[in-house]
PDB file of N, CA and C in Angstrom:
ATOM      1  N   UNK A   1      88.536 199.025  77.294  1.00  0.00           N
ATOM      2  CA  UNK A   1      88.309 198.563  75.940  1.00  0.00           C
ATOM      3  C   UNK A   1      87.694 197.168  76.000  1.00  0.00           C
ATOM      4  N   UNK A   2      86.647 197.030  75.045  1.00  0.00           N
ATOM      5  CA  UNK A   2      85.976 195.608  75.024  1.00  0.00           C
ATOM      6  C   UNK A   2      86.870 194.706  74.418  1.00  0.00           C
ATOM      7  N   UNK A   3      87.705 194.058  74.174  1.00  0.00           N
ATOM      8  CA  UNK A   3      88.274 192.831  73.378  1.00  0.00           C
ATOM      9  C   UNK A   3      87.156 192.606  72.072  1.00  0.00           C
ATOM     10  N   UNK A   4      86.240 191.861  72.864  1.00  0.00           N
ATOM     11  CA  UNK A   4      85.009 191.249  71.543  1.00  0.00           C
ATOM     12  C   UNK A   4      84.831 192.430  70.330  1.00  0.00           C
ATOM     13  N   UNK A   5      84.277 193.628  70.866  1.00  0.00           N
ATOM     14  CA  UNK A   5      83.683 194.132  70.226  1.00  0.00           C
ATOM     15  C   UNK A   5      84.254 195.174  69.597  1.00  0.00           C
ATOM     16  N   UNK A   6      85.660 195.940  70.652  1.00  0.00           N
ATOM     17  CA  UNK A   6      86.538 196.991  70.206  1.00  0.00           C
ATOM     18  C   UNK A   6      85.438 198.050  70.833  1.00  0.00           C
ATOM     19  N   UNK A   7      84.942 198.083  71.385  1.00  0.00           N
ATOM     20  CA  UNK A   7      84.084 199.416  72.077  1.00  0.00           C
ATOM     21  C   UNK A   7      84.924 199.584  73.128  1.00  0.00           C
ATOM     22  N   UNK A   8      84.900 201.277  72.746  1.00  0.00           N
ATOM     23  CA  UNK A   8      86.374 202.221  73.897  1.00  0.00           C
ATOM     24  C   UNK A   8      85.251 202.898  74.783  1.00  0.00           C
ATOM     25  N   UNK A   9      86.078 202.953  76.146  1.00  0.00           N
ATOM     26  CA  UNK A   9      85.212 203.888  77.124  1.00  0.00           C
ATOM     27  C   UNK A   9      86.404 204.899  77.928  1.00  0.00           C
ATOM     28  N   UNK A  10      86.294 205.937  77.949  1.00  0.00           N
ATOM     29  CA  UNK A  10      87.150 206.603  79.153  1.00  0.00           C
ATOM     30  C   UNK A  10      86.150 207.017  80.070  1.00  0.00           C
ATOM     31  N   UNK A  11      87.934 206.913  81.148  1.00  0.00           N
ATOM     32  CA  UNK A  11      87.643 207.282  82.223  1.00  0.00           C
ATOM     33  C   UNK A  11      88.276 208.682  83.066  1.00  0.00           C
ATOM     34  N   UNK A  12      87.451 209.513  83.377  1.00  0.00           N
ATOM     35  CA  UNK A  12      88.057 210.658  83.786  1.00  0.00           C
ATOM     36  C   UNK A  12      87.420 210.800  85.293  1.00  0.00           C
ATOM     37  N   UNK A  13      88.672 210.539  85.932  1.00  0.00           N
ATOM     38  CA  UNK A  13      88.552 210.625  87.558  1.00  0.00           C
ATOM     39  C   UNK A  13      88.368 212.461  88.007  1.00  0.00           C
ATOM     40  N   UNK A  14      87.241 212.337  88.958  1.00  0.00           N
ATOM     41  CA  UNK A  14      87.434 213.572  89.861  1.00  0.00           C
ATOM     42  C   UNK A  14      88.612 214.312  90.437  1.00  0.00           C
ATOM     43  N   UNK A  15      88.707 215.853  90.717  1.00  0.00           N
ATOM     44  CA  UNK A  15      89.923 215.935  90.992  1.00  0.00           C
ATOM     45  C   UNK A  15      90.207 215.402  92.370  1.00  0.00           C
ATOM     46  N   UNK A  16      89.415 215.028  93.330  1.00  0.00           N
ATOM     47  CA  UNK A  16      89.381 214.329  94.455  1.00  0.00           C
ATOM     48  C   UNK A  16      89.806 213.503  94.246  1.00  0.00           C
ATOM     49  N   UNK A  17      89.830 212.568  93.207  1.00  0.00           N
ATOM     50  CA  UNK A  17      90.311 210.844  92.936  1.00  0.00           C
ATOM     51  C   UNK A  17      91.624 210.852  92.900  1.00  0.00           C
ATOM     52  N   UNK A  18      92.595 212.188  92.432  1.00  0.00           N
ATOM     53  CA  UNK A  18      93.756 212.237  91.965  1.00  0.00           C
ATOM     54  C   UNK A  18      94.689 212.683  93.310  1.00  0.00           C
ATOM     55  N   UNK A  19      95.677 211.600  93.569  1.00  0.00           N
ATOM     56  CA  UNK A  19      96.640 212.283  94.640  1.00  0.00           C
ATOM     57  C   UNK A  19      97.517 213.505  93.949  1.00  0.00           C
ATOM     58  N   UNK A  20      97.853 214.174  94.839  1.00  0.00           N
ATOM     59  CA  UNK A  20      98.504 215.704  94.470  1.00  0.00           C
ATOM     60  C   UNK A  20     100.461 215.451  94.570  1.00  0.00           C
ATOM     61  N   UNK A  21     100.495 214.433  93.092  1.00  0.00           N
ATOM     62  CA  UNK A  21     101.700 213.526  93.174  1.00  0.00           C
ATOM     63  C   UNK A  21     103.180 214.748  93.469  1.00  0.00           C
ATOM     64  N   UNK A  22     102.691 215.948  92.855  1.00  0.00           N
ATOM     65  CA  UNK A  22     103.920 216.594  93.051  1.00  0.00           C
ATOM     66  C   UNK A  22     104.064 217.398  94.449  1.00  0.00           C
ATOM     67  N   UNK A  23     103.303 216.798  95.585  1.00  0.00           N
ATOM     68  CA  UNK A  23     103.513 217.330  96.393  1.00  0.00           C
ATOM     69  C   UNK A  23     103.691 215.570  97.447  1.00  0.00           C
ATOM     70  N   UNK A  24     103.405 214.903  96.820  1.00  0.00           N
ATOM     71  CA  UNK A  24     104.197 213.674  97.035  1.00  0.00           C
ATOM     72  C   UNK A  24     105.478 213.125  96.703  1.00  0.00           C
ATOM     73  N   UNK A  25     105.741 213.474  95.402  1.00  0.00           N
ATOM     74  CA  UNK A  25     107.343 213.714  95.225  1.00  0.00           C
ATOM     75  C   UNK A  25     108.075 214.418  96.004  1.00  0.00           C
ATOM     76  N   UNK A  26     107.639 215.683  96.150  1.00  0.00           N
ATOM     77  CA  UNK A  26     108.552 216.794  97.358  1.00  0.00           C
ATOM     78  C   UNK A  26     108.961 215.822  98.627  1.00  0.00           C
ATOM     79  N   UNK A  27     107.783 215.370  99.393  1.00  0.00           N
ATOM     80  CA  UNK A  27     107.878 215.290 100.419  1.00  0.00           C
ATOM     81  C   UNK A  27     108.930 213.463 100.715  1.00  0.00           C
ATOM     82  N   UNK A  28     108.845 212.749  99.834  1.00  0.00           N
ATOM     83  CA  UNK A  28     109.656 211.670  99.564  1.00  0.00           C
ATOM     84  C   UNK A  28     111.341 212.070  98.813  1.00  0.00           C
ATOM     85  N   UNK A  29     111.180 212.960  98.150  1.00  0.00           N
ATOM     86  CA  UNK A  29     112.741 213.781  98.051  1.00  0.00           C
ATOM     87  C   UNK A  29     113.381 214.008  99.533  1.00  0.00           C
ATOM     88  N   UNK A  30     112.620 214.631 100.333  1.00  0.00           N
ATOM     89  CA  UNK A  30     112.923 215.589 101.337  1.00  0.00           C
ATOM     90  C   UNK A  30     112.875 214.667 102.592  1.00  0.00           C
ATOM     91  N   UNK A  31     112.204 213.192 102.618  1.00  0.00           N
ATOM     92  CA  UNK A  31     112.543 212.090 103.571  1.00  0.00           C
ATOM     93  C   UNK A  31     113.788 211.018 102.947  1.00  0.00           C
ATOM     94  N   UNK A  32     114.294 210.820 102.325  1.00  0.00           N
ATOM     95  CA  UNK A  32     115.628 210.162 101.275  1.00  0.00           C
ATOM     96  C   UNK A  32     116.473 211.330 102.114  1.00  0.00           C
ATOM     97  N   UNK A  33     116.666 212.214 101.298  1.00  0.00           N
ATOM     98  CA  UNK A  33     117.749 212.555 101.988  1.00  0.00           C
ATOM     99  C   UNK A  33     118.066 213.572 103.442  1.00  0.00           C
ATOM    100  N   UNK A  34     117.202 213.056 104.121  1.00  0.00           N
ATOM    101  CA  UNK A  34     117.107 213.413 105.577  1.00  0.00           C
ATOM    102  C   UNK A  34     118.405 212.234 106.073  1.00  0.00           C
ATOM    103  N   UNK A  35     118.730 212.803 107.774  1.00  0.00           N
ATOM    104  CA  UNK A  35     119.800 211.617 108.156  1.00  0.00           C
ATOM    105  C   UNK A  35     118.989 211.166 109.262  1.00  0.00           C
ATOM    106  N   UNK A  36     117.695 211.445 109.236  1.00  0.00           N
ATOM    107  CA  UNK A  36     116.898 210.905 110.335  1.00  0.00           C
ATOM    108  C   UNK A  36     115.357 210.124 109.666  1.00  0.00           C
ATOM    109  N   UNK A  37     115.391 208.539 110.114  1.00  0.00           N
ATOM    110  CA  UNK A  37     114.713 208.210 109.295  1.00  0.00           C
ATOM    111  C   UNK A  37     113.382 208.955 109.582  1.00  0.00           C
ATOM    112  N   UNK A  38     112.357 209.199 108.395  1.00  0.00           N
ATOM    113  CA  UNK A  38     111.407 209.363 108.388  1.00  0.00           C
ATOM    114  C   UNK A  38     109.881 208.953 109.261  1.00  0.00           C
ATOM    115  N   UNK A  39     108.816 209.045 109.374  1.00  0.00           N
ATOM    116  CA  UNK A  39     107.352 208.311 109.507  1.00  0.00           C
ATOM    117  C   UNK A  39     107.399 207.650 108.664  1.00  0.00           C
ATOM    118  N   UNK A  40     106.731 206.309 108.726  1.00  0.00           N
ATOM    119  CA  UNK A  40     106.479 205.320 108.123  1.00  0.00           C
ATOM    120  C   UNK A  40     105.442 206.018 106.617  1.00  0.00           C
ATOM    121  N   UNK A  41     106.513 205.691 105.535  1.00  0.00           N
ATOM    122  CA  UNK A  41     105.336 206.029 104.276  1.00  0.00           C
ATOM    123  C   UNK A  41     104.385 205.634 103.975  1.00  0.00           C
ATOM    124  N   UNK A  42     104.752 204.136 103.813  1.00  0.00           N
ATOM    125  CA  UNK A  42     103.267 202.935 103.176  1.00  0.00           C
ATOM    126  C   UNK A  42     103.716 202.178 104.554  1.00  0.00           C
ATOM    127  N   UNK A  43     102.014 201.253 104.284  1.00  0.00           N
ATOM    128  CA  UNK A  43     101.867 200.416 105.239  1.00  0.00           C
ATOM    129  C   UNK A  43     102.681 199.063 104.604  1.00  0.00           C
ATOM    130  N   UNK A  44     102.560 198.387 105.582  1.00  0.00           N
ATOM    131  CA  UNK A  44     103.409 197.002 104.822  1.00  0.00           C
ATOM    132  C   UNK A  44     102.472 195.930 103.641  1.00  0.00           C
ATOM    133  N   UNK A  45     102.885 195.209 103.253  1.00  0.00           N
ATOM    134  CA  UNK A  45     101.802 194.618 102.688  1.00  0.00           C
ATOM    135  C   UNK A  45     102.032 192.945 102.463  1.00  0.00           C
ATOM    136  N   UNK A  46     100.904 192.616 102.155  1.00  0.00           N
ATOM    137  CA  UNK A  46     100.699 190.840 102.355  1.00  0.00           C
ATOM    138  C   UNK A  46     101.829 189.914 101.010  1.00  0.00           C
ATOM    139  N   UNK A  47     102.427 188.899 101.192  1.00  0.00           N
ATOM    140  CA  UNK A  47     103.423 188.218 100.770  1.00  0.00           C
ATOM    141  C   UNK A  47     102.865 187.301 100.188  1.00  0.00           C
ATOM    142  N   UNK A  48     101.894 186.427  99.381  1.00  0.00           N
ATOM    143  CA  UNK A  48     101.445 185.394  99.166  1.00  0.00           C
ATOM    144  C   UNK A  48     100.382 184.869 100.061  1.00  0.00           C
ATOM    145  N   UNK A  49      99.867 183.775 100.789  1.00  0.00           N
ATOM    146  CA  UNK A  49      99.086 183.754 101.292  1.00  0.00           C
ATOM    147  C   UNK A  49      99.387 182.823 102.761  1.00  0.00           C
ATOM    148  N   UNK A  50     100.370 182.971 102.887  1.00  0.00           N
ATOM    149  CA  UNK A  50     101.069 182.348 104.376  1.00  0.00           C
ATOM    150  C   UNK A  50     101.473 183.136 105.774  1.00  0.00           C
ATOM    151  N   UNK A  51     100.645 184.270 105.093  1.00  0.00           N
ATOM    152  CA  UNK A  51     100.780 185.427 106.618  1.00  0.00           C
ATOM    153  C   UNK A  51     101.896 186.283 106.229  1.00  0.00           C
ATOM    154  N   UNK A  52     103.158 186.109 105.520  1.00  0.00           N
ATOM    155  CA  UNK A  52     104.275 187.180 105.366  1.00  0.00           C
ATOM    156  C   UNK A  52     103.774 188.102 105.366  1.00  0.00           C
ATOM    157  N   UNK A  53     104.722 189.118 105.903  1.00  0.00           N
ATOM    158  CA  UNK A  53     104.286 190.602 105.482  1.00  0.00           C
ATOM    159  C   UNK A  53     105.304 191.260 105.018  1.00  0.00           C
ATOM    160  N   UNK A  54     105.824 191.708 103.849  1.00  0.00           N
ATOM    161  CA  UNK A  54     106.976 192.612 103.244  1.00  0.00           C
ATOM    162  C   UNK A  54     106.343 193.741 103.293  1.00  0.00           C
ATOM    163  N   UNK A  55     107.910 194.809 102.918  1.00  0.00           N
ATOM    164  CA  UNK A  55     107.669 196.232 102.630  1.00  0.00           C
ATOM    165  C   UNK A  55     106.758 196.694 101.140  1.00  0.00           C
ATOM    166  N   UNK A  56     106.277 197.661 101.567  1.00  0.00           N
ATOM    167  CA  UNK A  56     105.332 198.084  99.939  1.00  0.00           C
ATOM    168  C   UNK A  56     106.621 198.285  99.061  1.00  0.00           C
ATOM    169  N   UNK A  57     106.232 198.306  97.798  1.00  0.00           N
ATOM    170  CA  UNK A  57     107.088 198.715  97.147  1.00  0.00           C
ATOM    171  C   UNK A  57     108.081 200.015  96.798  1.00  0.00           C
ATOM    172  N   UNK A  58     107.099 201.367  97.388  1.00  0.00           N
ATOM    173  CA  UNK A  58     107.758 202.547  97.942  1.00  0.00           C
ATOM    174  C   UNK A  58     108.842 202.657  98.792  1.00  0.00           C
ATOM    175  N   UNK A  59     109.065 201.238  99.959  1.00  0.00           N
ATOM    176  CA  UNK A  59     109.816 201.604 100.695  1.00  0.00           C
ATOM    177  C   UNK A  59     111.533 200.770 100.352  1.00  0.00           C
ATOM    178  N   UNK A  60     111.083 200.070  99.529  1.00  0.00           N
ATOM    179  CA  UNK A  60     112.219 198.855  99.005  1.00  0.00           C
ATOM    180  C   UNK A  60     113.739 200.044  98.281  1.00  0.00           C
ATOM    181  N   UNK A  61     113.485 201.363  97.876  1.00  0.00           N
ATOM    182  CA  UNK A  61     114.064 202.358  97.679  1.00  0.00           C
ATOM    183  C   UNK A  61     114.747 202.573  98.510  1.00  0.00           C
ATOM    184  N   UNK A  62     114.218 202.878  99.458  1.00  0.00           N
ATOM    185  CA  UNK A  62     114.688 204.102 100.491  1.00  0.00           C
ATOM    186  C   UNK A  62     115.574 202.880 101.181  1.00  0.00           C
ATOM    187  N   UNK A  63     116.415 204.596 102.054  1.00  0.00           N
ATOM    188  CA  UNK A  63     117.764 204.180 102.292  1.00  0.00           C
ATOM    189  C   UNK A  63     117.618 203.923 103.991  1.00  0.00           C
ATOM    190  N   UNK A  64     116.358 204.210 104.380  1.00  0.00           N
ATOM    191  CA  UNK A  64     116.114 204.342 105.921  1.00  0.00           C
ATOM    192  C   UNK A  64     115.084 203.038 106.317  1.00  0.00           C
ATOM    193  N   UNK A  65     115.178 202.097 105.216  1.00  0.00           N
ATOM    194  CA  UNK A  65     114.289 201.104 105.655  1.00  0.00           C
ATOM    195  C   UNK A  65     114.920 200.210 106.370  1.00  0.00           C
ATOM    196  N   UNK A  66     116.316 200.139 106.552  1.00  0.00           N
ATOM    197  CA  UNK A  66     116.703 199.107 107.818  1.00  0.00           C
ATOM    198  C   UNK A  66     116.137 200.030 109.529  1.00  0.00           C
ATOM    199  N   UNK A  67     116.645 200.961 109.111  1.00  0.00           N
ATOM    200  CA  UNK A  67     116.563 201.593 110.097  1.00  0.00           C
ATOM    201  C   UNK A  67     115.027 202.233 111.071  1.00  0.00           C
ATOM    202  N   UNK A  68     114.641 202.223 110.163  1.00  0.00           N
ATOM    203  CA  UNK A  68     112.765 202.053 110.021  1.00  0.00           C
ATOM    204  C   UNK A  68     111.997 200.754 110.640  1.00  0.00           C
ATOM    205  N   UNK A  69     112.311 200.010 110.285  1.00  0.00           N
ATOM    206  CA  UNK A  69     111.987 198.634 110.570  1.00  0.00           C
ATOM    207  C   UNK A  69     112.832 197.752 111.469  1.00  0.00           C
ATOM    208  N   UNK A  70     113.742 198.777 112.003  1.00  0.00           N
ATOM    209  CA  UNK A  70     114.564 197.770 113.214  1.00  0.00           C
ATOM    210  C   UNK A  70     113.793 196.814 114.170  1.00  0.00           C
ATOM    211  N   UNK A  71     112.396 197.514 114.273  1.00  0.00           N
ATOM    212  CA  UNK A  71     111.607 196.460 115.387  1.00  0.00           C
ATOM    213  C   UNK A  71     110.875 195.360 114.809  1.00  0.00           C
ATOM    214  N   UNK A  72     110.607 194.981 113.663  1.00  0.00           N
ATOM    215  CA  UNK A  72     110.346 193.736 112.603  1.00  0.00           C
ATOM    216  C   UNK A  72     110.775 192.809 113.039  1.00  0.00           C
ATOM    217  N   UNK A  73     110.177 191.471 112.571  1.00  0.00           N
ATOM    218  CA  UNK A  73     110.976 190.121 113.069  1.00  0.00           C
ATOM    219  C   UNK A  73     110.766 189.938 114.534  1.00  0.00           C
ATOM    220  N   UNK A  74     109.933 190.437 115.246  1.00  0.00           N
ATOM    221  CA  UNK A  74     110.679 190.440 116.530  1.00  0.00           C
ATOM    222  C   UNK A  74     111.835 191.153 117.163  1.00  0.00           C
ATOM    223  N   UNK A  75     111.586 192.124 116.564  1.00  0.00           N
ATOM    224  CA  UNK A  75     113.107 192.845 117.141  1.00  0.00           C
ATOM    225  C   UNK A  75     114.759 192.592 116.320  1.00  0.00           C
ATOM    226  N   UNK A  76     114.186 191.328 115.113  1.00  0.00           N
ATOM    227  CA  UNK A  76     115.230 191.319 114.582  1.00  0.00           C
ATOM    228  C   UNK A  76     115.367 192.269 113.570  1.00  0.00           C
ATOM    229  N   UNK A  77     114.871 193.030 113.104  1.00  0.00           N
ATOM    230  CA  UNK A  77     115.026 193.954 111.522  1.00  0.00           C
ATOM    231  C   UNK A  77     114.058 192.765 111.168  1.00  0.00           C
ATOM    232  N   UNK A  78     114.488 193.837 109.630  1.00  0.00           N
ATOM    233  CA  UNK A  78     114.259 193.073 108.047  1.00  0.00           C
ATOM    234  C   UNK A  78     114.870 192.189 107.751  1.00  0.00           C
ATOM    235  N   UNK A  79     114.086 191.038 107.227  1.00  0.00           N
ATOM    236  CA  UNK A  79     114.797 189.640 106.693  1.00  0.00           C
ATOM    237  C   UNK A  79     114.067 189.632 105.116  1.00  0.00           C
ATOM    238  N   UNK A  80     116.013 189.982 104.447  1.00  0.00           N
ATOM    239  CA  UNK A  80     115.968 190.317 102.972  1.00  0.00           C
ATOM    240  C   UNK A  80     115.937 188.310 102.432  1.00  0.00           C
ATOM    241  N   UNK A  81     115.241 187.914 101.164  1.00  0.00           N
ATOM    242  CA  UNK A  81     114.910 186.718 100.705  1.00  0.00           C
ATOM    243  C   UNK A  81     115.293 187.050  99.056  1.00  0.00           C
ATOM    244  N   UNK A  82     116.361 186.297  98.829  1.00  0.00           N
ATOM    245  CA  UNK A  82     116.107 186.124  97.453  1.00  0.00           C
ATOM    246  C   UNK A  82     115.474 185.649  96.546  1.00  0.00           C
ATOM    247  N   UNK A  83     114.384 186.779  95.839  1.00  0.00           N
ATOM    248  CA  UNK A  83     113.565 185.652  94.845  1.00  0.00           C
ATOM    249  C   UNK A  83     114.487 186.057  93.399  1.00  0.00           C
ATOM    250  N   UNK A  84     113.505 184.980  92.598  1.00  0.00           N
ATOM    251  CA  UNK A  84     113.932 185.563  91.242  1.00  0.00           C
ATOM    252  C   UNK A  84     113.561 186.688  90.958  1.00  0.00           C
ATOM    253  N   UNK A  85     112.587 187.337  91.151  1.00  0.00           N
ATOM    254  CA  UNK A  85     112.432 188.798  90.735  1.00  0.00           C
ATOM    255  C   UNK A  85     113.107 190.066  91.147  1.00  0.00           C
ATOM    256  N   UNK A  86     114.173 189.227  92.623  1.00  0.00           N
ATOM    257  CA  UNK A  86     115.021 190.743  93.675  1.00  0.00           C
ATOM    258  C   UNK A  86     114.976 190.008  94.627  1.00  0.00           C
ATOM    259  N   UNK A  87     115.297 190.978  95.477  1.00  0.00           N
ATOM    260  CA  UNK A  87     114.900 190.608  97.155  1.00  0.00           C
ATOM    261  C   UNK A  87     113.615 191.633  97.570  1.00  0.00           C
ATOM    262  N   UNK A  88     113.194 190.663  97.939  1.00  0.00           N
ATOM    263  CA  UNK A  88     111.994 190.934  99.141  1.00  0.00           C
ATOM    264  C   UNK A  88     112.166 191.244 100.599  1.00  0.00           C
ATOM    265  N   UNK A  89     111.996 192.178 100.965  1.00  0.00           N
ATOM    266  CA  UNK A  89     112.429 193.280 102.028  1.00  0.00           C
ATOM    267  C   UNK A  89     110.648 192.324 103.325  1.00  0.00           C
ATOM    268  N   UNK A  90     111.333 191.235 104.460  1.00  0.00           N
ATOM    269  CA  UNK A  90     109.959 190.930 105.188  1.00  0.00           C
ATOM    270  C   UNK A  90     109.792 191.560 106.572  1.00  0.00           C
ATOM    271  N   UNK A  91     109.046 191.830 106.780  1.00  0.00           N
ATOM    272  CA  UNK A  91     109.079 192.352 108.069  1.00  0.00           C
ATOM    273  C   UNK A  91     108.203 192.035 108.862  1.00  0.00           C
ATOM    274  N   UNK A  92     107.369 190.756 108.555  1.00  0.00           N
ATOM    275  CA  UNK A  92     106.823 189.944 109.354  1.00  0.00           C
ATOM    276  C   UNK A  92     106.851 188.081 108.863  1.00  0.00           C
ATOM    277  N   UNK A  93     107.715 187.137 109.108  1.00  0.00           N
ATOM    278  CA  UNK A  93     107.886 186.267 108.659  1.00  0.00           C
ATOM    279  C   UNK A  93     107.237 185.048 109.492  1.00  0.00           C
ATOM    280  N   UNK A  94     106.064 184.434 109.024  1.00  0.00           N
ATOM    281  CA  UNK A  94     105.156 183.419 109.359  1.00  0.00           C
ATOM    282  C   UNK A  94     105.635 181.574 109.175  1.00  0.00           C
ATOM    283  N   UNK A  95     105.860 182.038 107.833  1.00  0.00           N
ATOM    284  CA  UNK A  95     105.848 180.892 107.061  1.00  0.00           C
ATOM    285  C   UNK A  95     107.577 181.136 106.366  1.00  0.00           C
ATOM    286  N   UNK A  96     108.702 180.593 106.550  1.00  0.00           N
ATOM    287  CA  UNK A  96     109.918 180.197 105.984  1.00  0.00           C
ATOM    288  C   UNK A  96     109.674 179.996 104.826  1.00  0.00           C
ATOM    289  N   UNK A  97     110.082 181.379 103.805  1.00  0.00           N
ATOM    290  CA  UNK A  97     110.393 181.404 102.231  1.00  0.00           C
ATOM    291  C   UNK A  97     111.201 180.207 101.730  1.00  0.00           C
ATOM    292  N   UNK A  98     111.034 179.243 100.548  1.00  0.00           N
ATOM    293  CA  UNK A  98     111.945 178.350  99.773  1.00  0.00           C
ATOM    294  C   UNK A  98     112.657 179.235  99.206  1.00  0.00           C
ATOM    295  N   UNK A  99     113.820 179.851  99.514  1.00  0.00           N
ATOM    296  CA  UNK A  99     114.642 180.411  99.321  1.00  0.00           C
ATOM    297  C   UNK A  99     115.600 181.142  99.863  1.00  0.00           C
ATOM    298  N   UNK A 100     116.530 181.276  99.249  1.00  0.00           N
ATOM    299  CA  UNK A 100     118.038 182.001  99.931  1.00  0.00           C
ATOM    300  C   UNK A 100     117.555 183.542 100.900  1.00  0.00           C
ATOM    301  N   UNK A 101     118.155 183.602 101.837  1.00  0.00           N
ATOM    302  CA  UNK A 101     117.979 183.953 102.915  1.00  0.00           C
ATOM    303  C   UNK A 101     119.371 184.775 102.856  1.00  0.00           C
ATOM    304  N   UNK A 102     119.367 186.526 102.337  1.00  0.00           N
ATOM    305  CA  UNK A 102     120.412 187.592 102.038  1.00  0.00           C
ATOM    306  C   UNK A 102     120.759 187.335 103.555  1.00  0.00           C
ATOM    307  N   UNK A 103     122.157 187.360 103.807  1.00  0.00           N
ATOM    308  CA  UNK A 103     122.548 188.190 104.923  1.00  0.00           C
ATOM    309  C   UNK A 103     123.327 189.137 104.825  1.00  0.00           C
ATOM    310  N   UNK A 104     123.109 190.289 106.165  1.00  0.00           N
ATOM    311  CA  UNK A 104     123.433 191.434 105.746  1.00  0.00           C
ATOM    312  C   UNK A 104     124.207 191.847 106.723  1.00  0.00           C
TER     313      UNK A 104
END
């Protein structure tokens, strides 16, 4: 939508453009409640601009992300950070967050 002018446009993606979500749901049902953690779902992703690297937001759910990420840190795990918005799940820590530091 234009603001200025109020001129509407859609957009209709190819069926190629569209992930095949209900066969992405299945398969994230069916890694949750496995007792063996899964393959890595999402890749990790960038923290601000100091090198961090946290979990995507897909994986901040799941119940196999300690266990997933045991080799992070250096071999230490995940180092959970309290922000105001939650905790932030890091799994590559560059730069020391101004903030409380979960222990677990």
């Amino acid at each position: 939508m234009n603001k200025e002018t109020g001129e509407l446009t859609m957009f209709v993606p190819d069926d190629m453009d569209k992930p095949n979500i209900k066969s992405k749901i299945k398969q994230v049902k069916t890694s949750i409640v496995a007792e063996d953690p899964p393959d890595f779902c999402y890749e990790t992703v960038p923290e601000g601009k100091a090198g961090n690297m946290k979990l995507a937001n897909g994986c901040t759910w799941c119940p196999h992300k300690f266990e997933c990420r045991k080799d992070s840190n250096d071999g230490k795990g995940l180092r959970v950070f309290n922000y105001a918005k939650g905790p932030v799940y890091f799994t590559d820590v560059v730069s020391e967050p101004k903030v409380e530091e979960q222990t677990i």
